[in-house]
Protein backbone atom coordinates (compact mmCIF):
# COMPACT_ATOMS: atom_id res chain seq x y z
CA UNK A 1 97.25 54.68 -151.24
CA UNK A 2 99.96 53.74 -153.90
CA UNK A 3 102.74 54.23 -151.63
CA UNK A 4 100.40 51.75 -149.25
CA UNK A 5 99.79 48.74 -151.28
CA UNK A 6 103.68 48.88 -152.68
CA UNK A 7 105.02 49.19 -148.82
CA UNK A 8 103.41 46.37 -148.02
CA UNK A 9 103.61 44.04 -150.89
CA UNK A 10 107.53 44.92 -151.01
CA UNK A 11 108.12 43.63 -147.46
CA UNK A 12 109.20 40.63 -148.58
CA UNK A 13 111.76 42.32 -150.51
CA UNK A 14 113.75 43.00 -147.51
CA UNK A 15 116.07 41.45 -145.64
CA UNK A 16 117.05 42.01 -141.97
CA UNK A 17 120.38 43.18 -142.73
CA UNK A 18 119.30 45.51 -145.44
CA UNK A 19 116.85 48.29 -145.14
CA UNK A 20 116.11 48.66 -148.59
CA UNK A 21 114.19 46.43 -151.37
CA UNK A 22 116.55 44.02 -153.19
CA UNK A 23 114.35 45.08 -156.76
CA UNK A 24 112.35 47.84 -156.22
CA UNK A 25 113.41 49.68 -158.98
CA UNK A 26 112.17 46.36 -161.33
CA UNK A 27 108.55 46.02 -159.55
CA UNK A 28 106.58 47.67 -162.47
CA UNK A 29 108.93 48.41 -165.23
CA UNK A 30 108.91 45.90 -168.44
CA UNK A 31 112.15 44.98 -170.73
CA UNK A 32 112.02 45.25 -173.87
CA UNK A 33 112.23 41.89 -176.08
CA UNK A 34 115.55 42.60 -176.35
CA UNK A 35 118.43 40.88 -174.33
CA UNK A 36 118.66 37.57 -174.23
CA UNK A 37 116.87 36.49 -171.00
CA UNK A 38 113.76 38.02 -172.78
CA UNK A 39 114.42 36.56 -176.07
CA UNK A 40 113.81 33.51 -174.10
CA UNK A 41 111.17 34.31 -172.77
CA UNK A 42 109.77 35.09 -176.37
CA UNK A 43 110.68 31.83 -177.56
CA UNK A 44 107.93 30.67 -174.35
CA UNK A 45 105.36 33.24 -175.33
CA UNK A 46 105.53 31.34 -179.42
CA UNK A 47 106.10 27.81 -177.92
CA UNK A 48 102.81 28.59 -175.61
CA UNK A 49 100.67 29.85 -178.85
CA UNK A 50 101.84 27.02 -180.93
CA UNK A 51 100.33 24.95 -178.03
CA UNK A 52 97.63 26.38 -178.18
CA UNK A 53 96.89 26.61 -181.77
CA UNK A 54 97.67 22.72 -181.68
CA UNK A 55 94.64 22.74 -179.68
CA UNK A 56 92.50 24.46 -181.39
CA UNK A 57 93.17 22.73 -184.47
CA UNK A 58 92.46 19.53 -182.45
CA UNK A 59 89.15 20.66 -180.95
CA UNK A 60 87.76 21.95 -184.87
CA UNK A 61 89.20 17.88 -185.70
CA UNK A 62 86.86 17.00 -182.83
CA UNK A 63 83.99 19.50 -184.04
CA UNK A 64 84.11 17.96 -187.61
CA UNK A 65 84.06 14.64 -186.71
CA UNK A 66 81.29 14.63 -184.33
CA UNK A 67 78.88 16.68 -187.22
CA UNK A 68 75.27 15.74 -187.13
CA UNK A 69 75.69 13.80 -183.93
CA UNK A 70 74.51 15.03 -180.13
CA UNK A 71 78.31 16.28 -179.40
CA UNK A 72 78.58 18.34 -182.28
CA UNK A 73 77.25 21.69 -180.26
CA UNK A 74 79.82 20.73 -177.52
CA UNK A 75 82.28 20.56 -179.54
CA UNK A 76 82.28 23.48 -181.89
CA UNK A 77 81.90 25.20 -178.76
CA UNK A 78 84.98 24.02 -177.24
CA UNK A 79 86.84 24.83 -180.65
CA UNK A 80 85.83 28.23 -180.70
CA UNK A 81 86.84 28.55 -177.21
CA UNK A 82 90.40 27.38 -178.44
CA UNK A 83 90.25 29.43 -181.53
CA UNK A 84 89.70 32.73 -179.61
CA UNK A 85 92.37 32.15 -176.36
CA UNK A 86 95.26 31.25 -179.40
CA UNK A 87 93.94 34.81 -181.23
CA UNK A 88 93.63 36.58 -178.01
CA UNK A 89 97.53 35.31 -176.97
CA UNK A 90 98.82 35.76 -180.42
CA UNK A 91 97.27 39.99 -180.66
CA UNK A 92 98.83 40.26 -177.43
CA UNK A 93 102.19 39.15 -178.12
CA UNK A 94 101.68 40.96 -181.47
CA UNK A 95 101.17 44.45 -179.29
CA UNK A 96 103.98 44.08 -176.82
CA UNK A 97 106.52 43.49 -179.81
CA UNK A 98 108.53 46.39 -182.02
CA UNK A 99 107.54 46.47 -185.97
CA UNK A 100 110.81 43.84 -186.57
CA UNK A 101 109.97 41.53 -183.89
CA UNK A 102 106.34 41.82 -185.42
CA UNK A 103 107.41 40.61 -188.81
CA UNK A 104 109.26 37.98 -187.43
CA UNK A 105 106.51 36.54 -185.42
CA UNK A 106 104.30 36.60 -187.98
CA UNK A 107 106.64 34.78 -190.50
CA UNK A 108 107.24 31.99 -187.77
CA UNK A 109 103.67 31.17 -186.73
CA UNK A 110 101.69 34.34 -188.09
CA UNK A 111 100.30 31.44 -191.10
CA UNK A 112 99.44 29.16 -188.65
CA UNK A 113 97.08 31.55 -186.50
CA UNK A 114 95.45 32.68 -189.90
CA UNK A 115 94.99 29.39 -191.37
CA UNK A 116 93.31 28.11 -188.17
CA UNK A 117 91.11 30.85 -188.11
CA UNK A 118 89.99 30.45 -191.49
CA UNK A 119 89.42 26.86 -191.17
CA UNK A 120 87.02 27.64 -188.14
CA UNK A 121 84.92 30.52 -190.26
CA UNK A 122 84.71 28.22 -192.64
CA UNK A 123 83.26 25.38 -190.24
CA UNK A 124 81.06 28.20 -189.19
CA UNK A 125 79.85 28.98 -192.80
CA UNK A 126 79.15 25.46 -193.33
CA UNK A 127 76.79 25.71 -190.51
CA UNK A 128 75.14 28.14 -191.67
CA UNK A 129 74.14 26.29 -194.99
CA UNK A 130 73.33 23.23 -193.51
């Protein structure tokens, strides 16, 4: 069934003059972060969590200013949303990487992630005594 789905989905692989696939030997295996087409790519993966961290940091701003008014539900909502896709991206670029590449990442935007994350528990605790 294997040998089905990859037949078929690596027809557009070929071309009429060659009888072969052009990459089949790169359908399912991943690089490590390691040359330097990748190390782009990892450069993406931290520009693309610093995004989103910017917007979870912008929907708590949101949160906190609309406290004790009709939105506030909404928007704490919305911010928790944000704070769990950045943690979610962030733990998966942290599992992907080697121990090196780990402590890297976590010196570039690792403070970031855990500063946001405490400001939102502590927007949460705040709810809780109110």
């Amino acid at each position: 069934m294997l040998r089905r789905f990859i037949a078929i989905h690596t027809r557009a692989l070929f071309t009429p003059q060659q009888q072969r696939p052009l990459a089949a030997t790169h359908l399912f295996r991943q690089l490590p972060y390691t040359t330097k087409a990748v190390a782009v790519d990892l450069d993406r993966e931290i520009e693309a969590i610093t995004d989103l961290a910017t917007t979870a940091k912008d929907e708590m701003d949101f949160a906190e200013e609309s406290r004790n008014s009709v939105y506030y539900n909404d928007d704490k909502m919305a911010a928790h949303d944000a704070v769990e896709e950045m943690t979610a991206a962030y733990n998966s670029l942290l599992g992907r990487l080697s121990d090196s590449d780990k402590s890297s990442i976590e010196t570039r935007i690792g403070m970031r992630i855990k500063e946001i994350q405490s400001a939102y528990e502590i927007m949460t605790l705040n709810d809780l005594e109110d």
